[in-house]
PDB file of N, CA and C in Angstrom:
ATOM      1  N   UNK A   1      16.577 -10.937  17.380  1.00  0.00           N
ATOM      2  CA  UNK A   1      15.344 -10.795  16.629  1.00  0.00           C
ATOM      3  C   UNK A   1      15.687 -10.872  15.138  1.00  0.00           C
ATOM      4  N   UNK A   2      14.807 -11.408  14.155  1.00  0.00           N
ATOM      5  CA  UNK A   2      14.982 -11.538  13.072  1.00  0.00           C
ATOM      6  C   UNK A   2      14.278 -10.870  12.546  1.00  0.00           C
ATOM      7  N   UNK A   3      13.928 -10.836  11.210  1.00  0.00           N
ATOM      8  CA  UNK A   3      13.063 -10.570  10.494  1.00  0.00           C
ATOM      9  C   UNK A   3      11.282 -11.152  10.626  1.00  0.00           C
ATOM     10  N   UNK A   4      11.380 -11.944  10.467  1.00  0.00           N
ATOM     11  CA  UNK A   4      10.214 -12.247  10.932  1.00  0.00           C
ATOM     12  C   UNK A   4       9.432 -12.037  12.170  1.00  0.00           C
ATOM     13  N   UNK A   5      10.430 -11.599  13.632  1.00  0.00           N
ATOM     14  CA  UNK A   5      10.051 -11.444  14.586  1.00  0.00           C
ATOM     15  C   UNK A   5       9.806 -10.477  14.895  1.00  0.00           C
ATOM     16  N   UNK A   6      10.422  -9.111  13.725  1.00  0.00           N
ATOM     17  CA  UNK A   6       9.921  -8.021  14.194  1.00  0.00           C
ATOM     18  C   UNK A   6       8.697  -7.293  13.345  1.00  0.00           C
ATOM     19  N   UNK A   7       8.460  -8.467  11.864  1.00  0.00           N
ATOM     20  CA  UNK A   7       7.268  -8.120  11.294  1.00  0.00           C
ATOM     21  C   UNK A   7       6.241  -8.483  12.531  1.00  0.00           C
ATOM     22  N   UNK A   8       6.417  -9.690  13.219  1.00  0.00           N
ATOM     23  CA  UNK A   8       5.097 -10.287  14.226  1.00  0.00           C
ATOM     24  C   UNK A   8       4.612  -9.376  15.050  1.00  0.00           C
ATOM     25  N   UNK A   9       6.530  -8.757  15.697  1.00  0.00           N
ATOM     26  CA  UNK A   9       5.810  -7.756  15.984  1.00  0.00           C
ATOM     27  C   UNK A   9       4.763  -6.163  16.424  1.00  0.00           C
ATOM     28  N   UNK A  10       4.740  -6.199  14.890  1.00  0.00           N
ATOM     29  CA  UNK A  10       4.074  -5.244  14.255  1.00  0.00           C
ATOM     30  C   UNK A  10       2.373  -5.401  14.455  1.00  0.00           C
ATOM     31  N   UNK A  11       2.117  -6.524  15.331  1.00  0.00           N
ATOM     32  CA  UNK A  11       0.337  -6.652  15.830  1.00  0.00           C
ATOM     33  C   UNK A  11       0.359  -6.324  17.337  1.00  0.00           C
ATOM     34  N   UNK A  12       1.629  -5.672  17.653  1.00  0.00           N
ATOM     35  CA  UNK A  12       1.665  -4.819  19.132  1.00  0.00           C
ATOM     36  C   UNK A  12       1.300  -3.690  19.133  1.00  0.00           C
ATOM     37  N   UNK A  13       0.832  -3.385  20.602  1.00  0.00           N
ATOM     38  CA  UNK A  13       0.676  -1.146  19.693  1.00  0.00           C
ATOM     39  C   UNK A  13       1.749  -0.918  20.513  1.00  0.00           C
ATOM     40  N   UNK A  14       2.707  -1.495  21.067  1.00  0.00           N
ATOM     41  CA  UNK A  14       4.049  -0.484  21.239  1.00  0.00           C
ATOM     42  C   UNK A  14       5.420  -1.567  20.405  1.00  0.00           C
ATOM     43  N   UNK A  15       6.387  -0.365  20.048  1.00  0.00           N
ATOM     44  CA  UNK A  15       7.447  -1.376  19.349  1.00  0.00           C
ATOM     45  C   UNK A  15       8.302  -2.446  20.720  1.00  0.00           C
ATOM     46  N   UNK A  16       8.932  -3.285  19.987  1.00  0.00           N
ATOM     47  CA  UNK A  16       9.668  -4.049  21.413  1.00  0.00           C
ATOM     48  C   UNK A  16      10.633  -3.591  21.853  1.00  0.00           C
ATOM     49  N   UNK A  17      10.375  -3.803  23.330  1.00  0.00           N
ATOM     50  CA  UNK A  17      11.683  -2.803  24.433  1.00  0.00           C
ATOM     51  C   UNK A  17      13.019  -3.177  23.640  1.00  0.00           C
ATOM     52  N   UNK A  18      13.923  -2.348  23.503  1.00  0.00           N
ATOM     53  CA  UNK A  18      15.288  -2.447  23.154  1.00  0.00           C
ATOM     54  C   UNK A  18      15.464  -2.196  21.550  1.00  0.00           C
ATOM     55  N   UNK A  19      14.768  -1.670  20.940  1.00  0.00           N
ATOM     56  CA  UNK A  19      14.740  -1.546  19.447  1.00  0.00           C
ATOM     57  C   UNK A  19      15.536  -0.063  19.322  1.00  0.00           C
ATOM     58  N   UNK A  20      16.628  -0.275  18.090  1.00  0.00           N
ATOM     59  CA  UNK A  20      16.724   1.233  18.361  1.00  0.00           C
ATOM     60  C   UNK A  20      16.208   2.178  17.278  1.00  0.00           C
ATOM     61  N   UNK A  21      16.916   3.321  17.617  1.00  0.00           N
ATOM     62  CA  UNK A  21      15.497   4.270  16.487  1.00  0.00           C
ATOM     63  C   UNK A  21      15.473   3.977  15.409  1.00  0.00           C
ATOM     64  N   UNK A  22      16.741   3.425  14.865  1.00  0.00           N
ATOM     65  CA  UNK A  22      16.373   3.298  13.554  1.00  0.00           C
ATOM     66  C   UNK A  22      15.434   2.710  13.714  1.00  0.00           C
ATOM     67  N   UNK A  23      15.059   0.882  13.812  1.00  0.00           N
ATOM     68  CA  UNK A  23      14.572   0.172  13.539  1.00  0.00           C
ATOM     69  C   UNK A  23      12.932   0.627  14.519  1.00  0.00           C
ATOM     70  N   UNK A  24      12.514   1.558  15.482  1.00  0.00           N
ATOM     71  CA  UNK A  24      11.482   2.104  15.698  1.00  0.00           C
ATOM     72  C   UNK A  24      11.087   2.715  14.913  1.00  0.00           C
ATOM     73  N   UNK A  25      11.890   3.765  13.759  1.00  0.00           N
ATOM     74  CA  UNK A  25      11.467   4.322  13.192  1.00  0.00           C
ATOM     75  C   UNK A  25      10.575   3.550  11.852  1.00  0.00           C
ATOM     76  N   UNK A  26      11.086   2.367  11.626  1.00  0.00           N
ATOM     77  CA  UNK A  26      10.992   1.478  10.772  1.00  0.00           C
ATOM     78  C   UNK A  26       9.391   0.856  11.179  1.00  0.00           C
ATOM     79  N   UNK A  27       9.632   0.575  12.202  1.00  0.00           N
ATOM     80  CA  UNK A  27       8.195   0.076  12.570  1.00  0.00           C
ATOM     81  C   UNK A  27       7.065   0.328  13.123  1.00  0.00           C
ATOM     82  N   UNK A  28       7.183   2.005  13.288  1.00  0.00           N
ATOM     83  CA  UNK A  28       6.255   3.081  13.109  1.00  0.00           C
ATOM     84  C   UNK A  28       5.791   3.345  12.084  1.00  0.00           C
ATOM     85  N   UNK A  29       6.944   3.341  11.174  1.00  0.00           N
ATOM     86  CA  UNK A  29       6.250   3.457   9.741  1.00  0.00           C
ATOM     87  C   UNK A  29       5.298   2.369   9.394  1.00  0.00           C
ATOM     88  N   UNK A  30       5.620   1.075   9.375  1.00  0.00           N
ATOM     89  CA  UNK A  30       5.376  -0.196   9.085  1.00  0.00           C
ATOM     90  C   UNK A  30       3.897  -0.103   9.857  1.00  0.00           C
ATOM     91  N   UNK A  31       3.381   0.585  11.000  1.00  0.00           N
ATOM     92  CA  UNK A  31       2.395   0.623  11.664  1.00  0.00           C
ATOM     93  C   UNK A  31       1.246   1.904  10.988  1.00  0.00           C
ATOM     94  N   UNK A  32       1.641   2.427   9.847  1.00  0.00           N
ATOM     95  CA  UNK A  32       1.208   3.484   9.411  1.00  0.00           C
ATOM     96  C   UNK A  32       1.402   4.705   9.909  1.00  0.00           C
ATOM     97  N   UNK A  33       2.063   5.079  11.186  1.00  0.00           N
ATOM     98  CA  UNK A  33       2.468   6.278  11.671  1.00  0.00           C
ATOM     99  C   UNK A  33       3.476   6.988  11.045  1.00  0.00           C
ATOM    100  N   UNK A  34       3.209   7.878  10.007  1.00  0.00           N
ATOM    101  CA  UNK A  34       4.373   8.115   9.502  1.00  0.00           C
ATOM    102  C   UNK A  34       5.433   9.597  10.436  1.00  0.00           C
ATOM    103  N   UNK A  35       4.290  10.055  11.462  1.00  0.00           N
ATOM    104  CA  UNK A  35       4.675  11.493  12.137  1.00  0.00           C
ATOM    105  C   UNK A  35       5.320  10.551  13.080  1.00  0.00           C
ATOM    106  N   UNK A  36       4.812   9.890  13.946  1.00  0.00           N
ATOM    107  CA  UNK A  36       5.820   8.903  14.863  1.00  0.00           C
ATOM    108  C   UNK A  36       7.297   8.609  14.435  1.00  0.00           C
ATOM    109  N   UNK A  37       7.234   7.887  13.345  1.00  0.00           N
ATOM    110  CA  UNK A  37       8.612   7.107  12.783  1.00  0.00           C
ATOM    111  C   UNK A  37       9.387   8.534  12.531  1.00  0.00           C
ATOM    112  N   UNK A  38       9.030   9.762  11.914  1.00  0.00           N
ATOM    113  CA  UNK A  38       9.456  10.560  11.764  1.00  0.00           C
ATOM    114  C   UNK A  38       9.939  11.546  12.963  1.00  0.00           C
ATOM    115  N   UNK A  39       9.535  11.447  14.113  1.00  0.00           N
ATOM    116  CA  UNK A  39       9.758  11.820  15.211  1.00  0.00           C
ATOM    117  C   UNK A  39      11.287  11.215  15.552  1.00  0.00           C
ATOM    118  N   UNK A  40      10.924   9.632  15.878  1.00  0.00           N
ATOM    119  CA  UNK A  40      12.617   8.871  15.865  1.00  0.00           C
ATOM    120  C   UNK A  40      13.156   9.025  15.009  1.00  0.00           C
ATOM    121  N   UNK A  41      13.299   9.150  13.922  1.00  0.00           N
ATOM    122  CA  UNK A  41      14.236   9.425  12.943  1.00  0.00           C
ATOM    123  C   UNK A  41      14.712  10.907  13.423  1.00  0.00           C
ATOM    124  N   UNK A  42      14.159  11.833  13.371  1.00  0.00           N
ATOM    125  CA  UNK A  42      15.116  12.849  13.802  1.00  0.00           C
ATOM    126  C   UNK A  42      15.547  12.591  15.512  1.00  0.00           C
ATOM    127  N   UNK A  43      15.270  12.033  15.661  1.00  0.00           N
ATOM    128  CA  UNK A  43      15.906  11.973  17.376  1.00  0.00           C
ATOM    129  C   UNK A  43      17.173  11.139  17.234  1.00  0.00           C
ATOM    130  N   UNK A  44      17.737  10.354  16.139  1.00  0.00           N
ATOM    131  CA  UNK A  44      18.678   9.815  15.533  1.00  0.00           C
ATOM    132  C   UNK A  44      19.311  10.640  14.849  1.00  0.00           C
ATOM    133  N   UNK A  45      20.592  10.985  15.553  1.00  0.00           N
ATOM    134  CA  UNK A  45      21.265  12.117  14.357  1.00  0.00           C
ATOM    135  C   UNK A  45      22.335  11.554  13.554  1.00  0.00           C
ATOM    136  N   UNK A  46      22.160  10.336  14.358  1.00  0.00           N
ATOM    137  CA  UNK A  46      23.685   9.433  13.514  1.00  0.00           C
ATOM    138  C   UNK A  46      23.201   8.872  12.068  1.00  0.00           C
ATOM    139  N   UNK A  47      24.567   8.699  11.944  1.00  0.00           N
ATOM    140  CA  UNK A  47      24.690   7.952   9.674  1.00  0.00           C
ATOM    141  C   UNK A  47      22.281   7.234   9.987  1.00  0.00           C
ATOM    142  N   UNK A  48      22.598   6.424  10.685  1.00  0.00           N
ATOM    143  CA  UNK A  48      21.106   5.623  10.748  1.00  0.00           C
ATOM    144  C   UNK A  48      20.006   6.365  10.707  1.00  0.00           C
ATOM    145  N   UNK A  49      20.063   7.401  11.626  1.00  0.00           N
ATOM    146  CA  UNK A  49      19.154   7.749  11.212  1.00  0.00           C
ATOM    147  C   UNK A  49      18.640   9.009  10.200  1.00  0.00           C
ATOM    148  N   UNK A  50      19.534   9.320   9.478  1.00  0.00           N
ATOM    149  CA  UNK A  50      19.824   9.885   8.023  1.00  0.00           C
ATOM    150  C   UNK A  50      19.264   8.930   7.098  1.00  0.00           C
ATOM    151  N   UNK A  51      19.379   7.519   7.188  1.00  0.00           N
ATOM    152  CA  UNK A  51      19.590   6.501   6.279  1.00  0.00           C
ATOM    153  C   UNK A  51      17.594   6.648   6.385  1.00  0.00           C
ATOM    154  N   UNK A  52      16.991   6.420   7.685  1.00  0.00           N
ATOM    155  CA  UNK A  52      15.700   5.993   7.628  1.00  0.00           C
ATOM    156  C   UNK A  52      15.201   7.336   7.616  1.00  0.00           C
ATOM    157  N   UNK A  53      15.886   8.489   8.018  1.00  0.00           N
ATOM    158  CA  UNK A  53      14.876   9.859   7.169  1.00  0.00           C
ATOM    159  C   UNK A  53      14.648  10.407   5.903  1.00  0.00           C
ATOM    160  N   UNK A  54      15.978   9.403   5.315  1.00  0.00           N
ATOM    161  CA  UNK A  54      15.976   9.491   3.482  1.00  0.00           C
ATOM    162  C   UNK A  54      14.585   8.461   2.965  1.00  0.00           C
ATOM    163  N   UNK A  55      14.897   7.915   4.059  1.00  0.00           N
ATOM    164  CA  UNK A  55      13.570   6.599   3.116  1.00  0.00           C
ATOM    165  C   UNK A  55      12.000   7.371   3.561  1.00  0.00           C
ATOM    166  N   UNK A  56      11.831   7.732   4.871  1.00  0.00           N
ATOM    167  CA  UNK A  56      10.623   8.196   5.115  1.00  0.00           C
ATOM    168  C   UNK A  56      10.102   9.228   4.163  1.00  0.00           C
ATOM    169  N   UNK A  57      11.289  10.391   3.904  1.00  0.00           N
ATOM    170  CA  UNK A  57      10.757  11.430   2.634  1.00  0.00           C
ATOM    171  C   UNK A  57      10.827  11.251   1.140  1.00  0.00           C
ATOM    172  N   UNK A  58      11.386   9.916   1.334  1.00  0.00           N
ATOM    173  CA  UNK A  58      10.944   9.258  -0.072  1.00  0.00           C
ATOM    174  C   UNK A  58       9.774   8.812  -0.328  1.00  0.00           C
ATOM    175  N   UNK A  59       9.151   8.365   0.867  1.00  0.00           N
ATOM    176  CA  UNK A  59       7.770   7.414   0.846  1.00  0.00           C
ATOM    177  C   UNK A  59       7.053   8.470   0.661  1.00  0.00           C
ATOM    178  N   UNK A  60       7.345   9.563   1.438  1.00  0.00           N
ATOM    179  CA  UNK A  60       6.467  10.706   1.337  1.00  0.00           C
ATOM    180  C   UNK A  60       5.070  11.448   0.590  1.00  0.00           C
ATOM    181  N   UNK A  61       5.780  11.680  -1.018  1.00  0.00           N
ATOM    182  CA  UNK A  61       7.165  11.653  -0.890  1.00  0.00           C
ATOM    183  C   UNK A  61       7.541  13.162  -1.250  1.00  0.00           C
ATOM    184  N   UNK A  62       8.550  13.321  -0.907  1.00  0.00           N
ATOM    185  CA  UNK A  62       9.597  14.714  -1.244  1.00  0.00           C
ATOM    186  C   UNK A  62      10.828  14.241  -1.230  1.00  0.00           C
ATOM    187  N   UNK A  63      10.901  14.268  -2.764  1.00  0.00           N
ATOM    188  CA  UNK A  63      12.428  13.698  -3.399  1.00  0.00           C
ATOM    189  C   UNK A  63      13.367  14.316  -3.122  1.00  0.00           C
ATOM    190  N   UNK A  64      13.379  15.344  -3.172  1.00  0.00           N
ATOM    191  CA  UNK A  64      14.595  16.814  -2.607  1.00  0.00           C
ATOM    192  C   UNK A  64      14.903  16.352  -1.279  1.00  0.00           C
ATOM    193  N   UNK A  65      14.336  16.094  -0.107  1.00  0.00           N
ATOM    194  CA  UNK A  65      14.878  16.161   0.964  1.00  0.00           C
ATOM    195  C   UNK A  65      14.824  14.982   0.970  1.00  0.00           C
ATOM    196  N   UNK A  66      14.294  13.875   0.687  1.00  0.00           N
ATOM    197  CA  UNK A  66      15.233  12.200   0.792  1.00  0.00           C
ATOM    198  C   UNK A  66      16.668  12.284   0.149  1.00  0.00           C
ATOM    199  N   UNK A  67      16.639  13.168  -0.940  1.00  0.00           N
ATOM    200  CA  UNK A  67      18.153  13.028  -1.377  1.00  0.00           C
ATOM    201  C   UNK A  67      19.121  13.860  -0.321  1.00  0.00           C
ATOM    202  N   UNK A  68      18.260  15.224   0.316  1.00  0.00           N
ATOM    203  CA  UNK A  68      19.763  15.615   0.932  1.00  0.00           C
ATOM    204  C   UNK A  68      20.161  14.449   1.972  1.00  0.00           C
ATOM    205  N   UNK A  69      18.610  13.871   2.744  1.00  0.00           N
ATOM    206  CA  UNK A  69      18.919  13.209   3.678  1.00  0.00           C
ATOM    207  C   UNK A  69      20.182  11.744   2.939  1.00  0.00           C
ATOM    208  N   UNK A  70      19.804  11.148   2.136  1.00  0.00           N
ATOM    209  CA  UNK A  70      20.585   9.964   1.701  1.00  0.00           C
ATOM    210  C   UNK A  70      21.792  10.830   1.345  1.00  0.00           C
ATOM    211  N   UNK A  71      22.373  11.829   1.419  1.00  0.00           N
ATOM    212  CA  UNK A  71      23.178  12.423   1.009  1.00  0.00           C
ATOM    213  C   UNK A  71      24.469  12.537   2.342  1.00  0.00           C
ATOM    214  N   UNK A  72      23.286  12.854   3.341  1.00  0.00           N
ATOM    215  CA  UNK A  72      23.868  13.154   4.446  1.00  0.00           C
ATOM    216  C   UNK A  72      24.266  11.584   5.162  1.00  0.00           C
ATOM    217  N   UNK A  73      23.449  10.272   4.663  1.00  0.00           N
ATOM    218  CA  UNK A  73      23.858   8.892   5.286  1.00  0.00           C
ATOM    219  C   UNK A  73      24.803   8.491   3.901  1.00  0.00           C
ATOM    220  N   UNK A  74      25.805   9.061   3.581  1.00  0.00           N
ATOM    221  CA  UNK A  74      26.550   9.080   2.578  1.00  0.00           C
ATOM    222  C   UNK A  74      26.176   7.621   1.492  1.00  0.00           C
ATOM    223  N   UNK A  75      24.945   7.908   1.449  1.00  0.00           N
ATOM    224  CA  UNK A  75      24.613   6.657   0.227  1.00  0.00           C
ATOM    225  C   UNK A  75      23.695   7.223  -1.191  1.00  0.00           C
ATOM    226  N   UNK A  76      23.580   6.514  -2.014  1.00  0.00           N
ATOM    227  CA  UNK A  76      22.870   7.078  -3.063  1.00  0.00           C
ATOM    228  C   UNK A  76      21.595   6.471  -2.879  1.00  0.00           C
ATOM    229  N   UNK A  77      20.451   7.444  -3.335  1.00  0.00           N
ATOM    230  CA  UNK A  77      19.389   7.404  -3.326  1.00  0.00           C
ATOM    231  C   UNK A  77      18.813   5.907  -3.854  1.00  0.00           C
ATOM    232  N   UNK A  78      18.056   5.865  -2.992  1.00  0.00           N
ATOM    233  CA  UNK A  78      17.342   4.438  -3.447  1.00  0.00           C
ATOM    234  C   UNK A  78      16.083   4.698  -4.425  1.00  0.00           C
ATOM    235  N   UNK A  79      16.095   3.749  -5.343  1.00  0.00           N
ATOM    236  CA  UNK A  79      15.300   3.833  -6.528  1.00  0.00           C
ATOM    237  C   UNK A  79      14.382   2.681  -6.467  1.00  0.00           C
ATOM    238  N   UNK A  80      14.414   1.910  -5.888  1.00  0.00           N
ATOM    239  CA  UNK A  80      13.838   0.602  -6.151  1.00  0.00           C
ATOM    240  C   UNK A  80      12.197   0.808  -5.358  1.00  0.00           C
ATOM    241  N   UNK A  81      11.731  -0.602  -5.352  1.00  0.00           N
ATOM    242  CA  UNK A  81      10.518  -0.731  -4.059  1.00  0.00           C
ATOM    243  C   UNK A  81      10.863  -0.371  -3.107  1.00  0.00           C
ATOM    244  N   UNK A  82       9.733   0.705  -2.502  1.00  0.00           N
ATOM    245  CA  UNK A  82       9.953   0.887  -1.266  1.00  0.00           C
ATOM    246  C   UNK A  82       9.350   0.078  -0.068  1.00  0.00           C
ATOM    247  N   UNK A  83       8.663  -1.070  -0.324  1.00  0.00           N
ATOM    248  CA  UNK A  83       9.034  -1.829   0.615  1.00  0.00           C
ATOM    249  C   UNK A  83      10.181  -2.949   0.500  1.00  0.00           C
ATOM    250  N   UNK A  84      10.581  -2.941  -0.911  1.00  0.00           N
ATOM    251  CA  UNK A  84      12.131  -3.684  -0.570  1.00  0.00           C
ATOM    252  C   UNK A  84      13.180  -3.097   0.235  1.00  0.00           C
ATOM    253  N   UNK A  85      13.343  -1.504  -0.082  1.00  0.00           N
ATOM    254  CA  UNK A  85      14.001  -0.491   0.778  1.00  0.00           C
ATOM    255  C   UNK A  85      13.864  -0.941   2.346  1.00  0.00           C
ATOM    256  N   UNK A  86      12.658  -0.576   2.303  1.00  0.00           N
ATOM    257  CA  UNK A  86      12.178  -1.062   3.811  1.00  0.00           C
ATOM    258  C   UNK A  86      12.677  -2.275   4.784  1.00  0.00           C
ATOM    259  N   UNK A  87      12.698  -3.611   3.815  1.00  0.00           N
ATOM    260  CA  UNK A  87      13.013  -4.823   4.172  1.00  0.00           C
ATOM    261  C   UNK A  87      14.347  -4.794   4.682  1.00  0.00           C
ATOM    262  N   UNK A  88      15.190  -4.178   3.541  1.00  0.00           N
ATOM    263  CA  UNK A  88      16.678  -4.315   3.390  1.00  0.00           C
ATOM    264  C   UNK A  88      17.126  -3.656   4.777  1.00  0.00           C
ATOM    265  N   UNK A  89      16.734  -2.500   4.819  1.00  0.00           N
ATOM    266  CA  UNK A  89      16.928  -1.546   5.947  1.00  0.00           C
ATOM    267  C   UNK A  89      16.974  -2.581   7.364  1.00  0.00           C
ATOM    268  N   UNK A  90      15.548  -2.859   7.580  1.00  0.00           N
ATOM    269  CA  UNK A  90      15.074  -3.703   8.744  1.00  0.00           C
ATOM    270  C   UNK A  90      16.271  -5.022   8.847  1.00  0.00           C
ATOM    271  N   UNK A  91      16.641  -5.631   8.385  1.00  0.00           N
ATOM    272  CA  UNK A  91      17.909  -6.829   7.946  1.00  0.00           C
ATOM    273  C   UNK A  91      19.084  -6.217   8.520  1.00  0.00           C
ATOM    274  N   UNK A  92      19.024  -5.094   7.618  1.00  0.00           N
ATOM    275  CA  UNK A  92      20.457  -4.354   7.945  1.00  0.00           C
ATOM    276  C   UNK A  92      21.107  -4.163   9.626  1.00  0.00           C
ATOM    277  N   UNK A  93      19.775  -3.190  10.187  1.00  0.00           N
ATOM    278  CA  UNK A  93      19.686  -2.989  11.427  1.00  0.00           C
ATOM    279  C   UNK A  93      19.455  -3.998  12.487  1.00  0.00           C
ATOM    280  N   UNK A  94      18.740  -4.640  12.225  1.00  0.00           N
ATOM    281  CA  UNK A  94      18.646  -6.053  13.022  1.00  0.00           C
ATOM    282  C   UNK A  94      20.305  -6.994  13.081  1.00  0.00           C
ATOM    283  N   UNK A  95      20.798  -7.056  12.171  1.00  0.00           N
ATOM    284  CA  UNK A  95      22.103  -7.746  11.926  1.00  0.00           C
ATOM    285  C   UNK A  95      23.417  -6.797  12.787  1.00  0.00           C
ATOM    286  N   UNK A  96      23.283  -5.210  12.917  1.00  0.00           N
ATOM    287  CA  UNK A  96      24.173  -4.783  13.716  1.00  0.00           C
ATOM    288  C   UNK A  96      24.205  -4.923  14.878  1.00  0.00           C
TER     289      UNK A  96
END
């Protein structure tokens, strides 16, 4: 799946079988659910899903706990667009 295939599909109401949390969490959000995506994100305890619970309480937002979280996916806080954040993320995860 690419990028484009998993914006498409985002006109499903369930994410596609085999996605993992990160990238569910990603496209829960992307679906406006932000308690959903936030659900998988903590059900992800690994580096990933640290990485997409830093971004969710950024969007939030509550800067304090996106930083412990980006703290805890040993990266520095993202400053930029948060739907570039978003994009990059989705790329990232799709490519592993």
């Amino acid at each position: 799946m690419d990028l484009t295939e998993f914006r498409a599909s985002l006109a499903q109401p369930e994410p596609p079988a085999g996605l993992s949390l990160a990238l569910q969490t990603l496209w829960w959000d992307a679906k406006g659910n932000w308690h959903k995506a936030h659900d998988c994100a903590q059900a992800d305890e690994g580096r990933t899903g640290s990485i997409v619970h830093a971004y969710l309480h950024r969007k939030e937002p509550d800067l304090p706990n996106a930083r412990y979280w980006y703290s805890r996916a040993a990266r520095p806080a993202a400053t930029g667009a948060l739907e570039d954040e978003w994009t990059a993320l989705v790329q990232e995860f799709l490519a592993a």
